[in-house]
C-alpha atoms as a PDB file:
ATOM      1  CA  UNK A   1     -30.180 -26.248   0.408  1.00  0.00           C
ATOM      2  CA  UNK A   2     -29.167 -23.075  -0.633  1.00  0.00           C
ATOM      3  CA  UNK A   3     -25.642 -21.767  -0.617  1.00  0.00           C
ATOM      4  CA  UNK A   4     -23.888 -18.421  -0.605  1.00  0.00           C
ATOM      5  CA  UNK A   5     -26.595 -16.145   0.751  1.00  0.00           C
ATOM      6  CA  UNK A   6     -24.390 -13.520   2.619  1.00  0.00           C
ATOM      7  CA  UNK A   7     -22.800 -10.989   0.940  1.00  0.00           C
ATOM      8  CA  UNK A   8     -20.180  -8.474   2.555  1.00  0.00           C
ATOM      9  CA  UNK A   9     -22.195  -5.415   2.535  1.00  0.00           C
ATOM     10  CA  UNK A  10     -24.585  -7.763   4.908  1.00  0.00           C
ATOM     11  CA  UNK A  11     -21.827  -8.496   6.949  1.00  0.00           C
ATOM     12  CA  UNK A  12     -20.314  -5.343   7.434  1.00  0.00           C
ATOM     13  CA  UNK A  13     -23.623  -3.967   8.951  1.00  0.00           C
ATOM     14  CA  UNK A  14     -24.206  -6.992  11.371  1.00  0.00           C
ATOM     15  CA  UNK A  15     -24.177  -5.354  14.105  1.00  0.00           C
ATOM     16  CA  UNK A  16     -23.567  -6.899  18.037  1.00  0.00           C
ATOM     17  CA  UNK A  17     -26.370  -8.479  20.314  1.00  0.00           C
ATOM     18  CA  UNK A  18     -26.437  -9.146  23.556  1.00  0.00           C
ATOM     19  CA  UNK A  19     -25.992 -12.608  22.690  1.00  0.00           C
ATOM     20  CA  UNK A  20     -23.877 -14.158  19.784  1.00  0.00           C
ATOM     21  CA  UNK A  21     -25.903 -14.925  16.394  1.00  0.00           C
ATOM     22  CA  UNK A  22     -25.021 -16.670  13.362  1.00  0.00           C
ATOM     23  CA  UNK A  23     -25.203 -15.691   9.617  1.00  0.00           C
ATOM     24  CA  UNK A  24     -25.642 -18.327   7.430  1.00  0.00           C
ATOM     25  CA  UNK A  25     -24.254 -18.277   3.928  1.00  0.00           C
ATOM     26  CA  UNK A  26     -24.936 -22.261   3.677  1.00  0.00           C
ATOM     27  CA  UNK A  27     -23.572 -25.201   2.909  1.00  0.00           C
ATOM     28  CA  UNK A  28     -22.185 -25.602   6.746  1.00  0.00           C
ATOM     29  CA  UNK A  29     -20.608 -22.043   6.719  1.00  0.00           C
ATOM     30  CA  UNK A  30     -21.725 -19.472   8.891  1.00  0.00           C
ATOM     31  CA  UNK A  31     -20.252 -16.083  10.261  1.00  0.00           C
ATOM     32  CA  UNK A  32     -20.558 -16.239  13.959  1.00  0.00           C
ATOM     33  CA  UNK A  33     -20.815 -12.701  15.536  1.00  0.00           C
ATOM     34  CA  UNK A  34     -19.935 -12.102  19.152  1.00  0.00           C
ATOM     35  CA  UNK A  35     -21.314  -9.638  21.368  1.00  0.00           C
ATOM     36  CA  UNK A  36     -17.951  -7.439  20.926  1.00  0.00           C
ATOM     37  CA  UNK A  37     -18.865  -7.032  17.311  1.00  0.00           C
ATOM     38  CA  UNK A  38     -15.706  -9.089  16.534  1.00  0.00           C
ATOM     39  CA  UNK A  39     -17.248 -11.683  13.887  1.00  0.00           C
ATOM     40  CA  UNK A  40     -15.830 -15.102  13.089  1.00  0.00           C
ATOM     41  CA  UNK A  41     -16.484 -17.971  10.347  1.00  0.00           C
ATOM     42  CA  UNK A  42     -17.000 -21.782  11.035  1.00  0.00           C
ATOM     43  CA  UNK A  43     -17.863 -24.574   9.058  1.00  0.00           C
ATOM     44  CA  UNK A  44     -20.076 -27.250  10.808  1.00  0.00           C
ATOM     45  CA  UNK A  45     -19.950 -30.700   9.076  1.00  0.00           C
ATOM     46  CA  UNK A  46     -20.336 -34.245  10.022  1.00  0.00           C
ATOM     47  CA  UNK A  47     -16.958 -37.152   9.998  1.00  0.00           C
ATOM     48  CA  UNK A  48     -17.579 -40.112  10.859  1.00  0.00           C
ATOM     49  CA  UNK A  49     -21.236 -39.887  11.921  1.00  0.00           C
ATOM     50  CA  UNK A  50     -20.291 -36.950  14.657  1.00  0.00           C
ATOM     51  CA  UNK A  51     -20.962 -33.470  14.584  1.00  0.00           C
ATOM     52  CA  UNK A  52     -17.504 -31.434  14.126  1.00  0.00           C
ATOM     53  CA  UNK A  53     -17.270 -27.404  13.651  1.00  0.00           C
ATOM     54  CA  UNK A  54     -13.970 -25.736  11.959  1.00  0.00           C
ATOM     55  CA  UNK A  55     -12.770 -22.310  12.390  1.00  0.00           C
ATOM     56  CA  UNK A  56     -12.031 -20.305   9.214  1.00  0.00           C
ATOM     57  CA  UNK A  57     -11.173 -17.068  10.238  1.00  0.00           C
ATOM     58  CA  UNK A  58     -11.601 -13.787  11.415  1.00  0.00           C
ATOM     59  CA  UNK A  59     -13.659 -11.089   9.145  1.00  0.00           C
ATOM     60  CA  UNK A  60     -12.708  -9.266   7.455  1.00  0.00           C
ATOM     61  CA  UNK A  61      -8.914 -10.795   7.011  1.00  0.00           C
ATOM     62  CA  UNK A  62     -10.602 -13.789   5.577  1.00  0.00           C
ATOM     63  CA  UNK A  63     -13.235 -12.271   3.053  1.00  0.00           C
ATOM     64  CA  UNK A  64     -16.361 -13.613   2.317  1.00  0.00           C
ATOM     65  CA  UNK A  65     -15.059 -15.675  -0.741  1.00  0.00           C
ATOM     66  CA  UNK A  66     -11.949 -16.796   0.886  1.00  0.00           C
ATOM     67  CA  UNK A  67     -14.208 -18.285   3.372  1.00  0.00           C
ATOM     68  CA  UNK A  68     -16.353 -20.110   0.511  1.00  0.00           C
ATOM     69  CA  UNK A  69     -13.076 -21.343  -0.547  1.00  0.00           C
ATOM     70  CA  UNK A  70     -11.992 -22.502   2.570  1.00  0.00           C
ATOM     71  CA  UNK A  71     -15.363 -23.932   3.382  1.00  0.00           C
ATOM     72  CA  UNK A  72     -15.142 -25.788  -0.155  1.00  0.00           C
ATOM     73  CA  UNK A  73     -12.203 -27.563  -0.007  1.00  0.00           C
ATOM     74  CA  UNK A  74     -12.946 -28.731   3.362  1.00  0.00           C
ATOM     75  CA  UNK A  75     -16.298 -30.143   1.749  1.00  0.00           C
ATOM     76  CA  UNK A  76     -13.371 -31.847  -0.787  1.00  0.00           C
ATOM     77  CA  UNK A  77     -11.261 -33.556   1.695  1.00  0.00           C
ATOM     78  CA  UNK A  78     -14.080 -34.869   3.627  1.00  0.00           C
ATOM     79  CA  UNK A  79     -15.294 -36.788  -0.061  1.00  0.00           C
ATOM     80  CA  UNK A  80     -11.856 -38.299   0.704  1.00  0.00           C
ATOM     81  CA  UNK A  81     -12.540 -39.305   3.958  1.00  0.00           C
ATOM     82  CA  UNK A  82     -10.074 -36.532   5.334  1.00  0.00           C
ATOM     83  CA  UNK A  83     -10.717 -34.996   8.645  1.00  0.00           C
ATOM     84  CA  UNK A  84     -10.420 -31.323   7.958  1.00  0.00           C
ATOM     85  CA  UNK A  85      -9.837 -30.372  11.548  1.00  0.00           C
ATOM     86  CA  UNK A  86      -7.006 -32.748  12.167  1.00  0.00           C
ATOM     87  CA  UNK A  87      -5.384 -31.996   9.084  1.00  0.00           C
ATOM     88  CA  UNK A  88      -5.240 -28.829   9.819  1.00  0.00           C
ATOM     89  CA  UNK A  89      -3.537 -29.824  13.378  1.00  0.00           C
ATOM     90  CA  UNK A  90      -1.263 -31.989  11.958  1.00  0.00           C
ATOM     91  CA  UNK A  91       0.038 -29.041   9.731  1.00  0.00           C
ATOM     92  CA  UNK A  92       0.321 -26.399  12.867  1.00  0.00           C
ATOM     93  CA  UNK A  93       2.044 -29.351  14.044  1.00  0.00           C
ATOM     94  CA  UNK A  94       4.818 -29.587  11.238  1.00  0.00           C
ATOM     95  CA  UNK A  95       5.216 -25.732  11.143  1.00  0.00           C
ATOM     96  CA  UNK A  96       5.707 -25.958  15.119  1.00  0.00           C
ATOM     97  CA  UNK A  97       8.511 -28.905  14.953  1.00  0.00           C
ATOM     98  CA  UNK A  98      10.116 -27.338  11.905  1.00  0.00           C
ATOM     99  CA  UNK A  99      10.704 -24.260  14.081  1.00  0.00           C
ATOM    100  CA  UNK A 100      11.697 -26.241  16.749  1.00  0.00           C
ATOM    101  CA  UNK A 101      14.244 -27.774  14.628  1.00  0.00           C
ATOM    102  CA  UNK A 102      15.356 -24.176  13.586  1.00  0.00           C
ATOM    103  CA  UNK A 103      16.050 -22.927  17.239  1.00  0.00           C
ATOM    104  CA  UNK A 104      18.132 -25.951  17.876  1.00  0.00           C
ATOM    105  CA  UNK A 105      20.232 -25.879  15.170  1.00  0.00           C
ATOM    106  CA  UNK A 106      20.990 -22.443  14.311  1.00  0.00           C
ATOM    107  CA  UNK A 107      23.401 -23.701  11.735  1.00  0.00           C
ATOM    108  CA  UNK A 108      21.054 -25.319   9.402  1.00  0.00           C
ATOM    109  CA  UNK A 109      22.082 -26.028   5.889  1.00  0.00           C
ATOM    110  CA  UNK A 110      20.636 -22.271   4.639  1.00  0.00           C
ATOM    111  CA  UNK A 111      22.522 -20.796   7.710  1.00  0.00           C
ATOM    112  CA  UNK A 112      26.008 -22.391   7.233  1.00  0.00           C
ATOM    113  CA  UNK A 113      25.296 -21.882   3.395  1.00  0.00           C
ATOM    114  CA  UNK A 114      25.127 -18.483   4.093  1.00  0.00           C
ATOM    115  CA  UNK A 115      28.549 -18.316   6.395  1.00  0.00           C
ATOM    116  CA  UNK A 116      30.529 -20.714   4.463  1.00  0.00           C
ATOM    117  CA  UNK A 117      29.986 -20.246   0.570  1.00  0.00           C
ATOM    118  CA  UNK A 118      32.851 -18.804  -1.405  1.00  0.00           C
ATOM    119  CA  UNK A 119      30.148 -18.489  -4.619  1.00  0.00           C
ATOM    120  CA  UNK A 120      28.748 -15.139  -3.409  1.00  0.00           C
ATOM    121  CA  UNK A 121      31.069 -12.505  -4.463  1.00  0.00           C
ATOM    122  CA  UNK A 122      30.982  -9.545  -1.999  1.00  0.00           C
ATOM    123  CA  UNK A 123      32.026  -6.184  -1.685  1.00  0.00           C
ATOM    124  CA  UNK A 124      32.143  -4.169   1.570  1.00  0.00           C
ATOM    125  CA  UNK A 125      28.758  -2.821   0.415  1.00  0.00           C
ATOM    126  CA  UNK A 126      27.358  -5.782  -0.918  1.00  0.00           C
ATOM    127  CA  UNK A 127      23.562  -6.741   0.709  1.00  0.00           C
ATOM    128  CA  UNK A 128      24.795 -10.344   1.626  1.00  0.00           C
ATOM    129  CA  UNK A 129      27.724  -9.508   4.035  1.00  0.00           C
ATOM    130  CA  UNK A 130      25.015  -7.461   5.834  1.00  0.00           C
ATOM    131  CA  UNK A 131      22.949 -10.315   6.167  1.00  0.00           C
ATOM    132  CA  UNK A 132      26.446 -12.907   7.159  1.00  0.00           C
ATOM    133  CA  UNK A 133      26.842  -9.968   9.772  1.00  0.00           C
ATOM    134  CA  UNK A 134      23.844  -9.917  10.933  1.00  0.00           C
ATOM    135  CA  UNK A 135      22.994 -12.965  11.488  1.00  0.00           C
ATOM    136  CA  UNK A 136      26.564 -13.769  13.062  1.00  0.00           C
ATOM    137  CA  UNK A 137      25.548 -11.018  15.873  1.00  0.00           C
ATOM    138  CA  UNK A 138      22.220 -12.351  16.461  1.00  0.00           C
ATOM    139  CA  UNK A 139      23.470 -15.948  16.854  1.00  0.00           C
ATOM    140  CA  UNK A 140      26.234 -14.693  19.425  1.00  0.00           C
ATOM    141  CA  UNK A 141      24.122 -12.124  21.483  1.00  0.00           C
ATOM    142  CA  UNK A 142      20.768 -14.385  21.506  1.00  0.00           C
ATOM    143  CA  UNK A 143      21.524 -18.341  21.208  1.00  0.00           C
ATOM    144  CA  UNK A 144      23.479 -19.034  23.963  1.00  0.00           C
ATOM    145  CA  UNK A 145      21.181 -17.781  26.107  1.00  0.00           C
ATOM    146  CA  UNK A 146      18.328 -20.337  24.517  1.00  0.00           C
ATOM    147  CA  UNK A 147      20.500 -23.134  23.842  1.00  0.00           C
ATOM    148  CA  UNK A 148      18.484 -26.727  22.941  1.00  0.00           C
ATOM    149  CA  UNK A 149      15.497 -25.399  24.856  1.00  0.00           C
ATOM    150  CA  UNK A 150      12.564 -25.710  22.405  1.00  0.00           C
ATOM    151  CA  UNK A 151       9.987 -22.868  21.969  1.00  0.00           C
ATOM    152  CA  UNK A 152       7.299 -24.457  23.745  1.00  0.00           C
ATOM    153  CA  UNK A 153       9.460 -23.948  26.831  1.00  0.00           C
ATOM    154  CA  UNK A 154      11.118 -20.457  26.604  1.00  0.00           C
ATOM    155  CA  UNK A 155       9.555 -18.235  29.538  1.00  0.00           C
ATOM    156  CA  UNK A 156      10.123 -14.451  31.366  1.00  0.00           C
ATOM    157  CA  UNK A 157      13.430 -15.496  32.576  1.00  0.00           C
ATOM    158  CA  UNK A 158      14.972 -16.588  29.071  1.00  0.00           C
ATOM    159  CA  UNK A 159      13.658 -13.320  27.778  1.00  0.00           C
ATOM    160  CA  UNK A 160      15.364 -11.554  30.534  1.00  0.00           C
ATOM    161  CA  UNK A 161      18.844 -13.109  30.176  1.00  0.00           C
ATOM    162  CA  UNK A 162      18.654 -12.160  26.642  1.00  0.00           C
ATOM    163  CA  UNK A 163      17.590  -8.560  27.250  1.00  0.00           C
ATOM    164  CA  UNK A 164      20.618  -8.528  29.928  1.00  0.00           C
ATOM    165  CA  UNK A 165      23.282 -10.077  27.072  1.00  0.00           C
ATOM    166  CA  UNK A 166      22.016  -7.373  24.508  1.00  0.00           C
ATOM    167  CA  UNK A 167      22.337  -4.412  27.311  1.00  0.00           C
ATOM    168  CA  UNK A 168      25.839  -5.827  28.300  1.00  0.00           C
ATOM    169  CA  UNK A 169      26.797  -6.082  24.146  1.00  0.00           C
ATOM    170  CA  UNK A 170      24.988  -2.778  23.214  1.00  0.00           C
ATOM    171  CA  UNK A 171      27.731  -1.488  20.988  1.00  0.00           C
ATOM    172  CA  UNK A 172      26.836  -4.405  18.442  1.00  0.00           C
ATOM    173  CA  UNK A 173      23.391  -4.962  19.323  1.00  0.00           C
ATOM    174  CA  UNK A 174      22.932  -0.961  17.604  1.00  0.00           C
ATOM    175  CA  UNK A 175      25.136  -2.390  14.743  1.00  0.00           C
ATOM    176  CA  UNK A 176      22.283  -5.007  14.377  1.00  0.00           C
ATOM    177  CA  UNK A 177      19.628  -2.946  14.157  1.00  0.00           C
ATOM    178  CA  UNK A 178      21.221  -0.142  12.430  1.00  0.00           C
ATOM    179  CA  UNK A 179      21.973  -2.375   9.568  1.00  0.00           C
ATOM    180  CA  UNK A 180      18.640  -3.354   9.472  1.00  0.00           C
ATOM    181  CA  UNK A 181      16.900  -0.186  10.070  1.00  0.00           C
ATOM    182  CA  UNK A 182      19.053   2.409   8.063  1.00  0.00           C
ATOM    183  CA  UNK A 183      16.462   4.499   7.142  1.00  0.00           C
ATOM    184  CA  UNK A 184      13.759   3.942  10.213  1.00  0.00           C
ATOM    185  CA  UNK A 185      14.272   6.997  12.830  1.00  0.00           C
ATOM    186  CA  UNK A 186      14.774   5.492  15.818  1.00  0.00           C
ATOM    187  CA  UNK A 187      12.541   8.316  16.964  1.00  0.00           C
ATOM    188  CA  UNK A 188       9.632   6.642  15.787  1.00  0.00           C
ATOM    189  CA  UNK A 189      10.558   3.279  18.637  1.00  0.00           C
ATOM    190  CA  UNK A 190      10.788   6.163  20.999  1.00  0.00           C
ATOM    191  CA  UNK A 191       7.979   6.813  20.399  1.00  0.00           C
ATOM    192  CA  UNK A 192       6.196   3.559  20.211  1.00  0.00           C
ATOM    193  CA  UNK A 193       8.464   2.730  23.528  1.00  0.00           C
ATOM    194  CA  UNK A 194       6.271   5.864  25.313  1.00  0.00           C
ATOM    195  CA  UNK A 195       3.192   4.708  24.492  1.00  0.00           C
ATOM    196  CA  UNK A 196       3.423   1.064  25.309  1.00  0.00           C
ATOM    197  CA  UNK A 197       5.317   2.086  28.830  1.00  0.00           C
ATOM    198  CA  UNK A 198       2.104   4.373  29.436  1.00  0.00           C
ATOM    199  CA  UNK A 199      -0.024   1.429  28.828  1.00  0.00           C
ATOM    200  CA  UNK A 200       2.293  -0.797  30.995  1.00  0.00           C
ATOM    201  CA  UNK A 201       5.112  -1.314  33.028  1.00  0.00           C
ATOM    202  CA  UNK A 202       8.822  -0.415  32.498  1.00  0.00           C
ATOM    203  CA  UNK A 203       9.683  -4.257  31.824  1.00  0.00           C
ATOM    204  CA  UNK A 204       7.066  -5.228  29.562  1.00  0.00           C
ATOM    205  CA  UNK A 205       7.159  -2.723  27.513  1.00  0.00           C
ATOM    206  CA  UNK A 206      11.068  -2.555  26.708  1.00  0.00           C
ATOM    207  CA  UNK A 207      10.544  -6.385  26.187  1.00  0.00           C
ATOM    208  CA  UNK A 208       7.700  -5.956  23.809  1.00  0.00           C
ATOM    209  CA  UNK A 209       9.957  -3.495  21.833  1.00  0.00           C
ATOM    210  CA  UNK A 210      12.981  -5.792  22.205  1.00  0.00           C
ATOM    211  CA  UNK A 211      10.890  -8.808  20.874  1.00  0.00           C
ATOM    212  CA  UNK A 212       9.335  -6.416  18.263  1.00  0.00           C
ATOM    213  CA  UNK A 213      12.501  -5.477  17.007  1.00  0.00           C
ATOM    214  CA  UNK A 214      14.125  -9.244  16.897  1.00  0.00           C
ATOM    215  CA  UNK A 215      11.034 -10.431  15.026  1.00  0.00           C
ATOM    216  CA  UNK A 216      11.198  -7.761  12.292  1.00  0.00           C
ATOM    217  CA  UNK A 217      15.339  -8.860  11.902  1.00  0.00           C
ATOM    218  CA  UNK A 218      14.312 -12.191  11.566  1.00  0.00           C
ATOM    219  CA  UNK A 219      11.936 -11.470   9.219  1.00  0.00           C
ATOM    220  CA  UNK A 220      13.810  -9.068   7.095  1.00  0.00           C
ATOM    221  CA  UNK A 221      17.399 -11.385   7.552  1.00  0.00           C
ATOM    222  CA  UNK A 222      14.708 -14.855   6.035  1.00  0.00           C
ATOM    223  CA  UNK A 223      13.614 -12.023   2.819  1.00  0.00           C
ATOM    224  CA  UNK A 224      17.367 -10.981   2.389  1.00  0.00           C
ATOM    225  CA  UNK A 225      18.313 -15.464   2.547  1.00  0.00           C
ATOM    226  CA  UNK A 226      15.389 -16.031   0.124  1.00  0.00           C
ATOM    227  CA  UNK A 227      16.857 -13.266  -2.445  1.00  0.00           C
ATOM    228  CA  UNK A 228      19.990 -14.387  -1.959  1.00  0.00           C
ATOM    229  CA  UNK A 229      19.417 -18.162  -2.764  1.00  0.00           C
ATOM    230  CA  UNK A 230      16.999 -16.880  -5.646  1.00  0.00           C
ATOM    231  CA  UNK A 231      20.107 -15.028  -7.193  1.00  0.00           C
ATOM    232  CA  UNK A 232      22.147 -17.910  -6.417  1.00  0.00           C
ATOM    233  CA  UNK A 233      20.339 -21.080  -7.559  1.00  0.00           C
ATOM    234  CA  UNK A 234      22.854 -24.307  -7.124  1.00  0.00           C
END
């Protein structure tokens, strides 16, 4: 049977139905596209003498070839009798319990590395007592308010008593975010703020903002823990 047939300039002008329709490229992979023009690859294989079908991805985030790769070394772990599709589970699974495990102890090894080492040599200016601070204010303003509840299970109202212990501490909540965003206008979350609250309500909106904002420290306080520890090998 033949194999890689599509190409991207073919998938680009796919166009919507009225109905969904496949593309195959072969070998089991196909590019689904829905009748929103939003197009989507699968895999269809057999395991264990059933029919099974494995999502790859959206186009175009996963290309054409990364697809063919994808779709390959699922063809690989079935040789060795490996369910693709509950591999992949079991993974989601691990990266789900691992920040689990993260939520519930805030002061993991990295964490309480970061707090308690006397090997990092700091000056008032210095990038890692920005991150010590930082991450001292968000553990104080946003923990307690979580406590040993897992992810799974946070809902509106843990969101709101965290919204009302950053609006009661909003002196150091700006320090937070000021030390992250030195150079970001705040104009610009104004901004954003305006346009979400004219797509919905007061509430959402200031929560989506909130939430944006705590993801991006997160992010940016995990780089500024990986540089650190890369500077700092044991």
């Amino acid at each position: 049977m033949k194999i890689n047939k599509l190409t991207e300039a073919a998938i680009k002008k796919a166009e919507s139905k009225t109905k969904q329709y496949k593309l195959s490229d072969g070998g089991g992979l196909y590019l689904l596209v829905h009748t929103n023009s939003s197009k989507y690859w699968r895999f269809d294989f057999r395991f264990d003498g059933r029919q099974k079908s494995s999502s790859l991805g959206v186009w175009p985030e996963v290309t054409l070839a990364l697809a063919r790769k994808k779709r390959d070394q699922a063809k690989k772990k079935i040789k060795e009798g490996i369910n693709p599709i509950q591999e992949k589970k079991k993974k989601k699974s691990l990266r789900f319990e691992e920040i689990n495990e993260t939520v519930k102890k805030p002061q993991a090894p990295v964490t309480h590395q970061i707090f308690q080492s006397e090997e990092i040599h700091q000056t008032p200016q210095s990038p890692e007592k920005k991150t010590r601070s930082t991450i001292s204010l968000l553990i104080s303003h946003i923990y307690p308010e979580l406590g040993e509840k897992p992810v799974s299970e946070l809902d509106r109202d843990d969101f709101t008593k965290i919204l009302k212990n950053l609006y009661r501490n909003k002196k150091e909540v700006f320090q937070i975010f000021w030390n992250i965003y030195p150079d970001y206008p705040l104009v610009q979350f104004g901004v954003l703020f305006v346009l979400l609250f004219a797509a919905m309500d007061f509430f959402p909106a200031l929560l989506t903002i909130c939430l944006y904002l705590i993801f991006t420290v997160c992010i940016t306080i995990g780089i500024n823990v990986w540089n650190d520890n890369s500077h700092n090998p044991d």
